[in-house]
N, C-alpha and C. Protein backbone atom coordinates (compact mmCIF):
# COMPACT_ATOMS: atom_id res chain seq x y z
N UNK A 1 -0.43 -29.72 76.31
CA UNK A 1 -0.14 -28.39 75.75
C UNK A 1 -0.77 -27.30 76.59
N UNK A 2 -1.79 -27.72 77.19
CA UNK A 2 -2.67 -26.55 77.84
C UNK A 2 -1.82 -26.03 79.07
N UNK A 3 -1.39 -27.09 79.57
CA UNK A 3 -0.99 -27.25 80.84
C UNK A 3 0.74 -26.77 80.92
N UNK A 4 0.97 -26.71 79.67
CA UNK A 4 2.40 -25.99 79.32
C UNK A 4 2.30 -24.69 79.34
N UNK A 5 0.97 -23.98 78.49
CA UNK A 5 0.56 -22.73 78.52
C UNK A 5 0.59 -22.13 79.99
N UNK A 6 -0.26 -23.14 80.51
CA UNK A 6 -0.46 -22.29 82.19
C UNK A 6 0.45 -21.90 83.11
N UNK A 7 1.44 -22.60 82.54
CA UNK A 7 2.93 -22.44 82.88
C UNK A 7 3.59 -20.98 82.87
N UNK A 8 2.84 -20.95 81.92
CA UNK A 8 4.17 -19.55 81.46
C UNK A 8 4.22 -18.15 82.43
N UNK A 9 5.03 -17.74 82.57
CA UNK A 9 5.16 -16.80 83.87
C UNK A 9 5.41 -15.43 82.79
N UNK A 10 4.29 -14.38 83.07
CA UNK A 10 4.13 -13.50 81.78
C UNK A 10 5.09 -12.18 82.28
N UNK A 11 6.04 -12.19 83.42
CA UNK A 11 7.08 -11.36 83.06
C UNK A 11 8.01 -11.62 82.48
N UNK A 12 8.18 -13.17 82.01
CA UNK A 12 9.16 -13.43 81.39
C UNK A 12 8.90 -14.16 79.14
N UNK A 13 8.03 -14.41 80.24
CA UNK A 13 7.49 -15.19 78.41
C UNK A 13 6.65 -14.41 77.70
N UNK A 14 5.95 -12.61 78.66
CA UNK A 14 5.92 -11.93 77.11
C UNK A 14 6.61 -11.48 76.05
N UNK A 15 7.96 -11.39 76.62
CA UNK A 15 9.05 -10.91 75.66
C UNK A 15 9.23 -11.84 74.50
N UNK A 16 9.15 -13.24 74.29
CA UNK A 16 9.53 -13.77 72.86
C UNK A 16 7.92 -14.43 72.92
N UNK A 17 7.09 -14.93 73.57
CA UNK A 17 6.24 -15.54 73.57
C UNK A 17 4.30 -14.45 73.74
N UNK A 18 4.81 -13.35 73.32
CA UNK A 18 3.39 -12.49 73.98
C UNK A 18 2.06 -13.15 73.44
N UNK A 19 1.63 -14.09 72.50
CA UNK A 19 0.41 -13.80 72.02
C UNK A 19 -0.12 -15.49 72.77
N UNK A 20 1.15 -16.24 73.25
CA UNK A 20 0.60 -17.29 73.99
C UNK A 20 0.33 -16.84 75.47
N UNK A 21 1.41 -16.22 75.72
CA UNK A 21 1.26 -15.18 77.49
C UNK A 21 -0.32 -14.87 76.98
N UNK A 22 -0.53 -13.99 76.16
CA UNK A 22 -1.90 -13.30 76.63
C UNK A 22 -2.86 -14.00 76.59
N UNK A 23 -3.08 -15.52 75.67
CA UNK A 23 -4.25 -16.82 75.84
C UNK A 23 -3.97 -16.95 76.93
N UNK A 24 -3.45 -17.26 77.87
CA UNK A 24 -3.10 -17.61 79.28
C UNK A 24 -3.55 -16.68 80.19
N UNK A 25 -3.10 -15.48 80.02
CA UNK A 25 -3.80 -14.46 80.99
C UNK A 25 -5.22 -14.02 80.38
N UNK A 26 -5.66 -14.06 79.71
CA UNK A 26 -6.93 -13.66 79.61
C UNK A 26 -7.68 -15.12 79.84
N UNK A 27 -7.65 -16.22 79.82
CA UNK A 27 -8.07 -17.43 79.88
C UNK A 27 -7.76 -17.61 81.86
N UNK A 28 -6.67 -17.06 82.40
CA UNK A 28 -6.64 -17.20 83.92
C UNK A 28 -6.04 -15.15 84.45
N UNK A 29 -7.30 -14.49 84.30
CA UNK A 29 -7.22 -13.50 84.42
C UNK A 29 -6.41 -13.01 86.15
N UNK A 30 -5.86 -12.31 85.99
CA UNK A 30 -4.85 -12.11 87.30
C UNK A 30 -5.95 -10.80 88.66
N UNK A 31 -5.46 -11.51 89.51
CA UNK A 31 -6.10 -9.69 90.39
C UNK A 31 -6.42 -8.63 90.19
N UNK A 32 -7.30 -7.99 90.52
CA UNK A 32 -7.15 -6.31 90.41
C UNK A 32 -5.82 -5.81 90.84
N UNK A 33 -5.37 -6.42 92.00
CA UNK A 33 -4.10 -5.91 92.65
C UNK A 33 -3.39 -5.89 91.61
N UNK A 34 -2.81 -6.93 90.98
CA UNK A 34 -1.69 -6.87 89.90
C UNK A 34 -1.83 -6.13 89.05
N UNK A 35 -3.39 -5.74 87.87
CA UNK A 35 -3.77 -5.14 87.35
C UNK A 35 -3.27 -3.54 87.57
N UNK A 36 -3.15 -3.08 89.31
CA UNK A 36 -3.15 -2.13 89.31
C UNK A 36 -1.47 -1.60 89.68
N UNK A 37 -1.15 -2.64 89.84
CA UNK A 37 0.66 -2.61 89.84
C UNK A 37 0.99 -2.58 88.65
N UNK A 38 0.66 -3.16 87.83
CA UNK A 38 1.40 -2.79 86.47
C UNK A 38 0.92 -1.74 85.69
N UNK A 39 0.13 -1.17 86.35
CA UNK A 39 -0.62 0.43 85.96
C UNK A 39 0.11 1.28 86.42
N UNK A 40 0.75 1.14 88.02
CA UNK A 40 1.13 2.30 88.21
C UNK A 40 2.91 2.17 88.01
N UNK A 41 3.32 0.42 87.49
CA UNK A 41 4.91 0.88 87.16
C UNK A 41 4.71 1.32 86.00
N UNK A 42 3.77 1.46 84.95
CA UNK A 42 4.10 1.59 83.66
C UNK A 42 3.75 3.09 83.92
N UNK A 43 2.89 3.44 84.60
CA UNK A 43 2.76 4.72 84.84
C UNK A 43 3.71 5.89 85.22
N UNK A 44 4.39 5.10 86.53
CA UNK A 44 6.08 5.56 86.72
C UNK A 44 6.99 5.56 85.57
N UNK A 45 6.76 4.68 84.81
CA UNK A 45 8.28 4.55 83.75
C UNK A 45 8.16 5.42 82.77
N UNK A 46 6.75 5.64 82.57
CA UNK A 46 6.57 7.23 81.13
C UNK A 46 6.99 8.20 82.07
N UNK A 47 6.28 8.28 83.68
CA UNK A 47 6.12 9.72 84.32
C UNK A 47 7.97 9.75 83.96
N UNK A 48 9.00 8.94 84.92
CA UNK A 48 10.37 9.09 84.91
C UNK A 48 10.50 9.58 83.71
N UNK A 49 10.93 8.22 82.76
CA UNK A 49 11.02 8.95 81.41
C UNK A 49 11.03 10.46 80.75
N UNK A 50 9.58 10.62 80.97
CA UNK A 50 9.29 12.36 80.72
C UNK A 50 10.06 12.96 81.40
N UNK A 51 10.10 12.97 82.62
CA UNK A 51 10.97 13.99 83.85
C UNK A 51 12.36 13.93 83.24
N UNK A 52 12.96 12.86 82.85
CA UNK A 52 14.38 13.28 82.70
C UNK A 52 14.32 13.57 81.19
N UNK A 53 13.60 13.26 80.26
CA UNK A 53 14.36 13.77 79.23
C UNK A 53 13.42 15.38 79.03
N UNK A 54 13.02 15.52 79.97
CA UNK A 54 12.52 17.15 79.61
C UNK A 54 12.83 18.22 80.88
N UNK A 55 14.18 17.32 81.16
CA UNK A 55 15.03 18.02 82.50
C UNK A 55 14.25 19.49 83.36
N UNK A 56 13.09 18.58 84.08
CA UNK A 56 12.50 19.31 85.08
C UNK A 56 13.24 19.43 85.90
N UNK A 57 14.44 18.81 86.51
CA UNK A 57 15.06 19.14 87.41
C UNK A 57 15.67 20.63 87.61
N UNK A 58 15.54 21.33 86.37
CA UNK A 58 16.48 22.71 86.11
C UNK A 58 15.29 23.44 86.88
N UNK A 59 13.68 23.19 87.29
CA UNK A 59 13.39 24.48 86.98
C UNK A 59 12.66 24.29 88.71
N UNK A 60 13.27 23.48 89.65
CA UNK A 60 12.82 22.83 91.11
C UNK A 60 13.80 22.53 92.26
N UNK A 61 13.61 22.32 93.22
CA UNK A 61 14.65 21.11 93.93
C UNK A 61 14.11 19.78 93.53
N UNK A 62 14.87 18.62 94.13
CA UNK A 62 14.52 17.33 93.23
C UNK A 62 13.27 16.69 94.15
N UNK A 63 12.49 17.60 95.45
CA UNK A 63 11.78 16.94 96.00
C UNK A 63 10.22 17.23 94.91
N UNK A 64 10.44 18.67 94.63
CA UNK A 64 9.20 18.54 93.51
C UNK A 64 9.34 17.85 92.30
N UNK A 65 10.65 17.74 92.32
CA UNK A 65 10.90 16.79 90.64
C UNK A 65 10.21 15.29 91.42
N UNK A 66 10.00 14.65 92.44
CA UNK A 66 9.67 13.79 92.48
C UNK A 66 8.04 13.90 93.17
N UNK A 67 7.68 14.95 93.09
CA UNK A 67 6.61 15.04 93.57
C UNK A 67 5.95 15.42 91.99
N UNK A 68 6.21 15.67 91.22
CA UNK A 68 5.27 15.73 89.68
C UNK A 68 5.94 14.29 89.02
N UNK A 69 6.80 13.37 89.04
CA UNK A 69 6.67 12.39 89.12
C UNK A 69 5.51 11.44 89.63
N UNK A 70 5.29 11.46 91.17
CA UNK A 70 4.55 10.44 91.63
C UNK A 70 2.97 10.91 90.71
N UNK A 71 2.54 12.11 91.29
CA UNK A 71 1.60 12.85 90.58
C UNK A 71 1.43 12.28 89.28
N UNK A 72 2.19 12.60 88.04
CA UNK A 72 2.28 11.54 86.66
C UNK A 72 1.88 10.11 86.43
N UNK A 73 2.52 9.58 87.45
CA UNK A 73 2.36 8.52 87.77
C UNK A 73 0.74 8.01 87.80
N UNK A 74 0.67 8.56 89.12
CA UNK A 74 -0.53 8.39 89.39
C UNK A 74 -1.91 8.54 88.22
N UNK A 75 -1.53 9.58 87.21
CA UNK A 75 -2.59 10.34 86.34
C UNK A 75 -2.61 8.76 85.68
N UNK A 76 -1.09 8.66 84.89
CA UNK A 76 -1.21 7.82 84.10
C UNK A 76 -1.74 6.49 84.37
N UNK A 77 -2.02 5.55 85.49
CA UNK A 77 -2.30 5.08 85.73
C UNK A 77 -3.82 4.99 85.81
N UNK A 78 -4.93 5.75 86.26
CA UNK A 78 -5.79 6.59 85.67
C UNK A 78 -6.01 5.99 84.50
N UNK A 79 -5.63 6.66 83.62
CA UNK A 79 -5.35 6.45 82.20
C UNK A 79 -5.45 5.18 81.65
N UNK A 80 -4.51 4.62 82.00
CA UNK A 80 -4.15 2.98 81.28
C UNK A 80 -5.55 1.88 81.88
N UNK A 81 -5.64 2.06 83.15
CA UNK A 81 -6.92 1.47 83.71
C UNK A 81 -8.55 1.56 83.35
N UNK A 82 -8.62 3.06 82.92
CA UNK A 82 -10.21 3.12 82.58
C UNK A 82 -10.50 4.19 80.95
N UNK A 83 -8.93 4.69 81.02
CA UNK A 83 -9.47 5.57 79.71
C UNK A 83 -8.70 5.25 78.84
N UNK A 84 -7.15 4.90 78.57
CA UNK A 84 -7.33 3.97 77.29
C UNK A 84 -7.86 2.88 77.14
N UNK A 85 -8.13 1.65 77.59
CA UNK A 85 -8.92 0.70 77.37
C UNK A 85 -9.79 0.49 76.27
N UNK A 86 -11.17 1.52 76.70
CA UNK A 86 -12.29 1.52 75.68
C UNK A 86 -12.14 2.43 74.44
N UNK A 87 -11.02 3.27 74.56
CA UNK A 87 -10.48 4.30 73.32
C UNK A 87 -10.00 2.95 72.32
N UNK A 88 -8.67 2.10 73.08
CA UNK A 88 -8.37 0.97 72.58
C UNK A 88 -9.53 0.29 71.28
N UNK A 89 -10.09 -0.37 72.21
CA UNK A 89 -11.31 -1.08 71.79
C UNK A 89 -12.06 -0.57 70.74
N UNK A 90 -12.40 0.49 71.13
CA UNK A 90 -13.40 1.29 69.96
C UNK A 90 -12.41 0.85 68.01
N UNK A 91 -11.15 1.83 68.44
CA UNK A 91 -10.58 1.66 67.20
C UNK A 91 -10.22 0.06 66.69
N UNK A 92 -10.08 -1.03 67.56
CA UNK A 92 -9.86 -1.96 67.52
C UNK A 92 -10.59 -2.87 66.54
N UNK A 93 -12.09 -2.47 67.12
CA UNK A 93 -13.65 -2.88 66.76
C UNK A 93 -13.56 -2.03 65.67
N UNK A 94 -12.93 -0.93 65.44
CA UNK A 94 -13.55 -0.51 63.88
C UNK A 94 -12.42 -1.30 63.01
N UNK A 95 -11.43 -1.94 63.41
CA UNK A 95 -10.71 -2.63 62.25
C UNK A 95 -10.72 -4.22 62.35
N UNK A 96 -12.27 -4.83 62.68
CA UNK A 96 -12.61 -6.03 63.18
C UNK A 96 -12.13 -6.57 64.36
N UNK A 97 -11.42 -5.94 64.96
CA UNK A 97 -11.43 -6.82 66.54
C UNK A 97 -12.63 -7.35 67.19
N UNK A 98 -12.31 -8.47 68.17
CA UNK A 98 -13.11 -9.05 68.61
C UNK A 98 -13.31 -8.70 70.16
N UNK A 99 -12.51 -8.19 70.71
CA UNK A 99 -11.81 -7.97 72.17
C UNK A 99 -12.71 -7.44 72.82
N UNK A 100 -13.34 -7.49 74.08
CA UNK A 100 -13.74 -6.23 74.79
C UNK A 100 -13.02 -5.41 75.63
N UNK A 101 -13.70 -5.00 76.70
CA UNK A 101 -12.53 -3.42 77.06
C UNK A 101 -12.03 -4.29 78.25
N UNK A 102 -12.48 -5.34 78.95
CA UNK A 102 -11.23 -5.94 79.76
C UNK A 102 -10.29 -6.68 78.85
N UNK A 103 -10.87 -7.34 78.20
CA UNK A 103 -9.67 -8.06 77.33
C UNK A 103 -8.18 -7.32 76.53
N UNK A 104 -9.06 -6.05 76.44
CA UNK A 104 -8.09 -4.48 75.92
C UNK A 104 -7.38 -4.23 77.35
N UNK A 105 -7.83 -3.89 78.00
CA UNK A 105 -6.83 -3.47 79.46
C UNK A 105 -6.13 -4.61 79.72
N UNK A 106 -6.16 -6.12 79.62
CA UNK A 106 -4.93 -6.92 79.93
C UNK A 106 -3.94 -6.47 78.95
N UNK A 107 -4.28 -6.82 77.93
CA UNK A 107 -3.70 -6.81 76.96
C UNK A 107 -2.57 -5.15 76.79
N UNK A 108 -3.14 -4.60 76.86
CA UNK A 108 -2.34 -3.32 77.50
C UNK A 108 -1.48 -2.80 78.54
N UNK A 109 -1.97 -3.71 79.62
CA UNK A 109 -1.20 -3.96 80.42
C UNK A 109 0.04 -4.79 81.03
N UNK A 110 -0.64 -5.76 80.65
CA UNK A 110 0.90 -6.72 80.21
C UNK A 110 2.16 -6.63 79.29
N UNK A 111 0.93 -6.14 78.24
CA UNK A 111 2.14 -6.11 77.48
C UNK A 111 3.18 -4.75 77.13
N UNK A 112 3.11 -4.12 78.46
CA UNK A 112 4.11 -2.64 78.43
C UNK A 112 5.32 -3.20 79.27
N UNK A 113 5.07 -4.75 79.48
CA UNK A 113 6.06 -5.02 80.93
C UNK A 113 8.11 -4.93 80.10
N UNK A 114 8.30 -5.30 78.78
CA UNK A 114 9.05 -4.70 78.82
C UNK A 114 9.43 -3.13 78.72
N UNK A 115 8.58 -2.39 78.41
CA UNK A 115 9.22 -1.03 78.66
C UNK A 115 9.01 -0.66 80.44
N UNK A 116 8.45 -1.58 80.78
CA UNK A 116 8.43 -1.29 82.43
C UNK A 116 10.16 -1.88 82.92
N UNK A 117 10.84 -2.79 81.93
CA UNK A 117 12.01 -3.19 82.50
C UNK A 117 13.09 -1.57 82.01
N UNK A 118 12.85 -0.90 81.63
CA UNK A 118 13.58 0.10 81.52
C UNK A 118 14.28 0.45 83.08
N UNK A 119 13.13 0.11 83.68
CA UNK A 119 14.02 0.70 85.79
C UNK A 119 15.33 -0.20 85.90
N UNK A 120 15.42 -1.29 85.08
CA UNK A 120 16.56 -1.88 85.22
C UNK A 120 18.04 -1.24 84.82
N UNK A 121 17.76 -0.32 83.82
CA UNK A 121 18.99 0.41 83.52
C UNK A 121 18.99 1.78 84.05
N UNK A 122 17.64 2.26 84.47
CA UNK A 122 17.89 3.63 85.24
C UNK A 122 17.91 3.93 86.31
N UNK A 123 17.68 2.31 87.61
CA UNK A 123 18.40 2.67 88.67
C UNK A 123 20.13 3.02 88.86
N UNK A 124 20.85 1.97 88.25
CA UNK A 124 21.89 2.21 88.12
C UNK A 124 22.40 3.47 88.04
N UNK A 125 21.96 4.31 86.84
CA UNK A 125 22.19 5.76 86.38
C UNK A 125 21.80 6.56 87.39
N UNK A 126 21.07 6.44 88.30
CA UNK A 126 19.96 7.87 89.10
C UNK A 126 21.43 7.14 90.36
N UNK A 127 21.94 6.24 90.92
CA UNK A 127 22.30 6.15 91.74
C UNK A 127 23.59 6.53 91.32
N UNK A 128 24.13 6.60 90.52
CA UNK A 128 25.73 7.41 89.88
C UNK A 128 25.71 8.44 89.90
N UNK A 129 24.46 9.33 89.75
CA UNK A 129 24.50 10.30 88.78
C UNK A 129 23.38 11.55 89.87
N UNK A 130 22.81 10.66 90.54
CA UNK A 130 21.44 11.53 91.52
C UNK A 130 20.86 12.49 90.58
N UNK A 131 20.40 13.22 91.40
CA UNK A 131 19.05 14.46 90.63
C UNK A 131 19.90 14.97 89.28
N UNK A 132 21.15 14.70 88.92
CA UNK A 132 22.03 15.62 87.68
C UNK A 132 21.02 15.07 86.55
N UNK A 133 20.43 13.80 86.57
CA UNK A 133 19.13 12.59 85.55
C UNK A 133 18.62 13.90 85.16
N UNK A 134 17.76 14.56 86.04
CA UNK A 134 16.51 15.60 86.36
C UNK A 134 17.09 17.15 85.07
N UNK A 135 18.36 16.84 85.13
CA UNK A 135 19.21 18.28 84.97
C UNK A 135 19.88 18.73 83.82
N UNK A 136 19.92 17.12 82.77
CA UNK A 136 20.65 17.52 81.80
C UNK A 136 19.99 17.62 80.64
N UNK A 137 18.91 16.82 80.71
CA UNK A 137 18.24 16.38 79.11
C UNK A 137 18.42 14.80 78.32
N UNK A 138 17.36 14.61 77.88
CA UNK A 138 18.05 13.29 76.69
C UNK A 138 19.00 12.94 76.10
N UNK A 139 19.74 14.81 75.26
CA UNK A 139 20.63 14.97 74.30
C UNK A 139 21.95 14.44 75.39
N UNK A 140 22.18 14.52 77.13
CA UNK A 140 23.53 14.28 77.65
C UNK A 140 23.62 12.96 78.74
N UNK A 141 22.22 12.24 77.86
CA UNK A 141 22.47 10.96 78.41
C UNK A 141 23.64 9.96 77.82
N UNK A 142 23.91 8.87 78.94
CA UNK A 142 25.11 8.12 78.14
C UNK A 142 25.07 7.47 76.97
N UNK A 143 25.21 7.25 75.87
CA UNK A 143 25.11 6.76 74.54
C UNK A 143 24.52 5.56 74.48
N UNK A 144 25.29 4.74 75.56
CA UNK A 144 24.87 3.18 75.50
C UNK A 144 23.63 2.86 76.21
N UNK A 145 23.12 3.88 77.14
CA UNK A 145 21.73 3.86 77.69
C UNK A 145 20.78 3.89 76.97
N UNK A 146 21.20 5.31 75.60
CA UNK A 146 19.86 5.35 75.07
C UNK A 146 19.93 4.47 73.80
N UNK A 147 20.86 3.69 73.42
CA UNK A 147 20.39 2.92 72.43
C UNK A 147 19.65 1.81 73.32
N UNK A 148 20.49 1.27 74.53
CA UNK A 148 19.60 0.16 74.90
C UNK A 148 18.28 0.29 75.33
N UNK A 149 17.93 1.80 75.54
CA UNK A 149 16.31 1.92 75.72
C UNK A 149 15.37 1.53 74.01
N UNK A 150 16.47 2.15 73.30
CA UNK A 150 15.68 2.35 71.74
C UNK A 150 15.96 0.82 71.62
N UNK A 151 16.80 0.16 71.87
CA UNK A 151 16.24 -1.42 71.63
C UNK A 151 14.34 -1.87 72.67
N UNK A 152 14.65 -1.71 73.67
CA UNK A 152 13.70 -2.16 74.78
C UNK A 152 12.54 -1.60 74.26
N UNK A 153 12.38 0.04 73.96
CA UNK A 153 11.26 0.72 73.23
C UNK A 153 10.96 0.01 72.08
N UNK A 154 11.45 -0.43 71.33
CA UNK A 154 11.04 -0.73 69.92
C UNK A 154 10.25 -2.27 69.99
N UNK A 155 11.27 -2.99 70.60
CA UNK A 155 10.74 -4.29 71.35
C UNK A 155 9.10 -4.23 71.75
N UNK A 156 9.14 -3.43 73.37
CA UNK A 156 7.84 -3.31 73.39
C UNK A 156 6.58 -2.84 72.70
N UNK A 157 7.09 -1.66 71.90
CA UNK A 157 6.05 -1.67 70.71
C UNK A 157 5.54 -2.97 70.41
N UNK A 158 6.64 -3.54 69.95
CA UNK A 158 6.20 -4.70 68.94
C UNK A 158 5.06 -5.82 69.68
N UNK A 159 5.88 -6.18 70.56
CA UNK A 159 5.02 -6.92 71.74
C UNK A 159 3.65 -6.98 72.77
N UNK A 160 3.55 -5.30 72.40
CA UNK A 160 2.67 -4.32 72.91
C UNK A 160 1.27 -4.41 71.50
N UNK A 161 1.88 -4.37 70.48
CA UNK A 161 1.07 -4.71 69.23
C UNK A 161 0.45 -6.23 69.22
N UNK A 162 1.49 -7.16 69.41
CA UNK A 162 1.05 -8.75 69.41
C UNK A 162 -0.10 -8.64 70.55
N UNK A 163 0.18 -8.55 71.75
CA UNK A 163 -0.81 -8.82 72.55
C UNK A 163 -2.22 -8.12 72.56
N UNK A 164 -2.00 -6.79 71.65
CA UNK A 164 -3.74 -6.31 71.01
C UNK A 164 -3.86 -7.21 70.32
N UNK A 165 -3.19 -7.46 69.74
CA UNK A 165 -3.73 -8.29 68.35
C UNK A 165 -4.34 -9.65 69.14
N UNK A 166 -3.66 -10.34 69.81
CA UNK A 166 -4.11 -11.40 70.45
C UNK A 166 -5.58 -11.42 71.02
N UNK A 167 -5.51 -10.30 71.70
CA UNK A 167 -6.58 -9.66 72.85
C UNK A 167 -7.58 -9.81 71.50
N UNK A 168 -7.72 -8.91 70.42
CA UNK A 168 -8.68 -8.92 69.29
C UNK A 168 -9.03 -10.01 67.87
N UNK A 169 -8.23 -10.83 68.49
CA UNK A 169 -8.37 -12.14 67.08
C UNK A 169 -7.86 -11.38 65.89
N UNK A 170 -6.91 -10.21 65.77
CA UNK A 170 -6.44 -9.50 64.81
C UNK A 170 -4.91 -10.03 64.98
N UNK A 171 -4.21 -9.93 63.21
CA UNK A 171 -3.06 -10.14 63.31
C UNK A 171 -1.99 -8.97 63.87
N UNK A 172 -0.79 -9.40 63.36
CA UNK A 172 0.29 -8.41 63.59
C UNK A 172 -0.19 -6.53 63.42
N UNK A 173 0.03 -6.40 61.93
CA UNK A 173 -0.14 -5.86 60.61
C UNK A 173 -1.86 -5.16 60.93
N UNK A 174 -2.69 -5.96 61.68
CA UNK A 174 -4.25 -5.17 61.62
C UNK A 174 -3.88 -4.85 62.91
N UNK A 175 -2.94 -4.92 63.81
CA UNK A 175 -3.03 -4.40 65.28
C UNK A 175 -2.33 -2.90 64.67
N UNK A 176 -1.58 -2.78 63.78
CA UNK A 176 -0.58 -1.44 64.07
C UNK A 176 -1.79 -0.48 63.38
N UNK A 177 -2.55 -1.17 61.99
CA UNK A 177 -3.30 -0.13 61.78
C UNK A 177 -4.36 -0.14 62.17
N UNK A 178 -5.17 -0.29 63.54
CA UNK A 178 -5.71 -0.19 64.81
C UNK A 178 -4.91 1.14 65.64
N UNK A 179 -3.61 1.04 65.57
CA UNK A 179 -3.03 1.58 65.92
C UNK A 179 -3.08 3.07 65.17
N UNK A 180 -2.54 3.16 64.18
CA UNK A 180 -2.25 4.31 63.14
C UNK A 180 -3.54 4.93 62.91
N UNK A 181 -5.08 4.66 63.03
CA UNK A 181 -5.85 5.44 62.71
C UNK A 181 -6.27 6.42 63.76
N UNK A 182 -6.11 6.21 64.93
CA UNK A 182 -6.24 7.33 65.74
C UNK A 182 -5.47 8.10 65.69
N UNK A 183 -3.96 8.08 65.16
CA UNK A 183 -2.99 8.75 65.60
C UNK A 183 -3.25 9.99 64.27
N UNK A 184 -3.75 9.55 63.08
CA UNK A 184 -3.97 9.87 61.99
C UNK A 184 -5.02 10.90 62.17
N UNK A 185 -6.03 10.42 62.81
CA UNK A 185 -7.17 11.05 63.16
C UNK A 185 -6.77 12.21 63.95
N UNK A 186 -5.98 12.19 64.73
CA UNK A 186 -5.33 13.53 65.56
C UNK A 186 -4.75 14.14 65.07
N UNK A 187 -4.24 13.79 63.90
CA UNK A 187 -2.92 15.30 63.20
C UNK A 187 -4.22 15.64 61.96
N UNK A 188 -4.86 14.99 61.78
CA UNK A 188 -5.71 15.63 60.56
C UNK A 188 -7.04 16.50 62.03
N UNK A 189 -7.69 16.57 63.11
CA UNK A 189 -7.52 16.99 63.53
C UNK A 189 -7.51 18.53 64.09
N UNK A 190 -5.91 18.19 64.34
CA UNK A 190 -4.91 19.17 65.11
C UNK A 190 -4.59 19.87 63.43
N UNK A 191 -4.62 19.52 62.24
CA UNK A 191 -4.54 20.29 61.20
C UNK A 191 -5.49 21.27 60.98
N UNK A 192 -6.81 20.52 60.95
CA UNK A 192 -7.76 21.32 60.78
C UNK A 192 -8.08 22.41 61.80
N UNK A 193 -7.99 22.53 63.30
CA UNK A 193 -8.00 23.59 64.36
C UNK A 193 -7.10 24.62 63.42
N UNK A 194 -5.53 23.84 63.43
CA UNK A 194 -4.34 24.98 63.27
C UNK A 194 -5.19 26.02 62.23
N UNK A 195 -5.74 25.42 60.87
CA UNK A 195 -6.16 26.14 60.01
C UNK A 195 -7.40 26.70 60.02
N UNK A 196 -8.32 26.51 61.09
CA UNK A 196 -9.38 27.05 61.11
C UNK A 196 -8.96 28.35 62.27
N UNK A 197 -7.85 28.16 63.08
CA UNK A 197 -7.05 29.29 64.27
C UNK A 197 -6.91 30.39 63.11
N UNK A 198 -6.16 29.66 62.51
CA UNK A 198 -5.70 30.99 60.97
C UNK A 198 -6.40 31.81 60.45
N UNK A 199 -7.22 31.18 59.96
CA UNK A 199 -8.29 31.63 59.39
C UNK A 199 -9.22 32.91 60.21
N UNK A 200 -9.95 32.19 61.36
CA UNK A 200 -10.26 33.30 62.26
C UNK A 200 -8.98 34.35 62.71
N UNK A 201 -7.58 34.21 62.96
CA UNK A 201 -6.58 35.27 63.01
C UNK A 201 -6.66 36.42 61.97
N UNK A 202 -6.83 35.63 60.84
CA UNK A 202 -6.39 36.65 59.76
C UNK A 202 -8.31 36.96 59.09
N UNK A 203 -9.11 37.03 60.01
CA UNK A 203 -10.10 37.54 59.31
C UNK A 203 -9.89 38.33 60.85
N UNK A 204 -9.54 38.27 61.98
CA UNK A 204 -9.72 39.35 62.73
C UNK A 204 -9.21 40.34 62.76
N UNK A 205 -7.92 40.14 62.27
CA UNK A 205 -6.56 41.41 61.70
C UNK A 205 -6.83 42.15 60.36
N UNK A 206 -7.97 41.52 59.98
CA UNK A 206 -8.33 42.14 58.22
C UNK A 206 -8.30 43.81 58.39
């Protein structure tokens, strides 16, 4: 059985198999190199992402549309490598996880690899279509693109959840609300600023 595990090739067997992929990769931890390749495609696939559905192309030529791309890229990568990780972890550990902050960065990292397969349907499109991607918006993408992203997106959530959970000896269900309390924590927050902005507005206009 062990030796079946070691087997598994985790661009393909995180998609139905993520929480055995991630015993495997955290048990035969991969390179920094790889580590940092799948930082900077996942990094590319939000930066793209963002760029076309918030059609920067209208307001550039397409060499700066790809120059705040790489830039994005780059940030996000940043990001996924040293500063979500231990953000990860923290909330993780407050809903009993076991994980530490490398075990959080595989686990994060791997498991975005299907929304990293998104380049599979948007080379096609950028090569039909060139910088027009950059130009129109979300709302005048092709129909059948964006459901098959909202399949692939939803997917990786899910998969993206298993492998925290894995990473933390937490189930399904304790990975999402791992998940949900930070997000919670930011609109209560971003509530309290809005209303404390107010407050000082309308005592300065008194």
């Amino acid at each position: 059985m062990g030796e079946q595990t070691k087997r598994l090739n985790p661009w393909f067997s995180i998609w139905l198999q993520p929480r055995a992929t991630m015993r495997e990769v955290l048990a035969h931890p991969r390179s920094p190199q790889m580590m940092w390749g799948l930082a900077v495609l996942g990094g590319f696939v939000t930066a793209y992402s963002s760029a076309r559905s918030n059609a920067i192309g209208l307001d550039g030529p397409l060499f700066t549309v790809w120059m705040i791309i790489a830039l994005h890229t780059l940030l996000n990568a940043m990001i996924y490598m040293y500063i979500l990780p231990p953000i990860t972890r923290f909330f993780y550990r407050f809903n009993g996880g076991i994980g530490d902050t490398e075990a959080t960065r595989q686990a994060i990292l791997w498991g975005q690899i299907p929304w990293i397969s998104c380049i599979l349907f948007w080379i096609p499109d950028l090569l039909m279509h060139g910088e027009a991607v950059f130009q129109t918006g979300a709302e005048n993408v092709h129909p059948t693109l964006l459901v098959l992203e909202l399949i692939v997106q939803t997917w990786a959530m899910i998969v993206a959840l298993k492998c925290l959970g894995e990473a933390h000896g937490l189930s399904f269900w304790q990975s999402l609300v791992a998940q949900i309390i930070p997000f919670l924590l930011l609109l209560f927050v971003g509530f309290f600023l809005a209303m404390l902005f107010g407050f000082l507005l309308a005592a300065l206009t008194f």
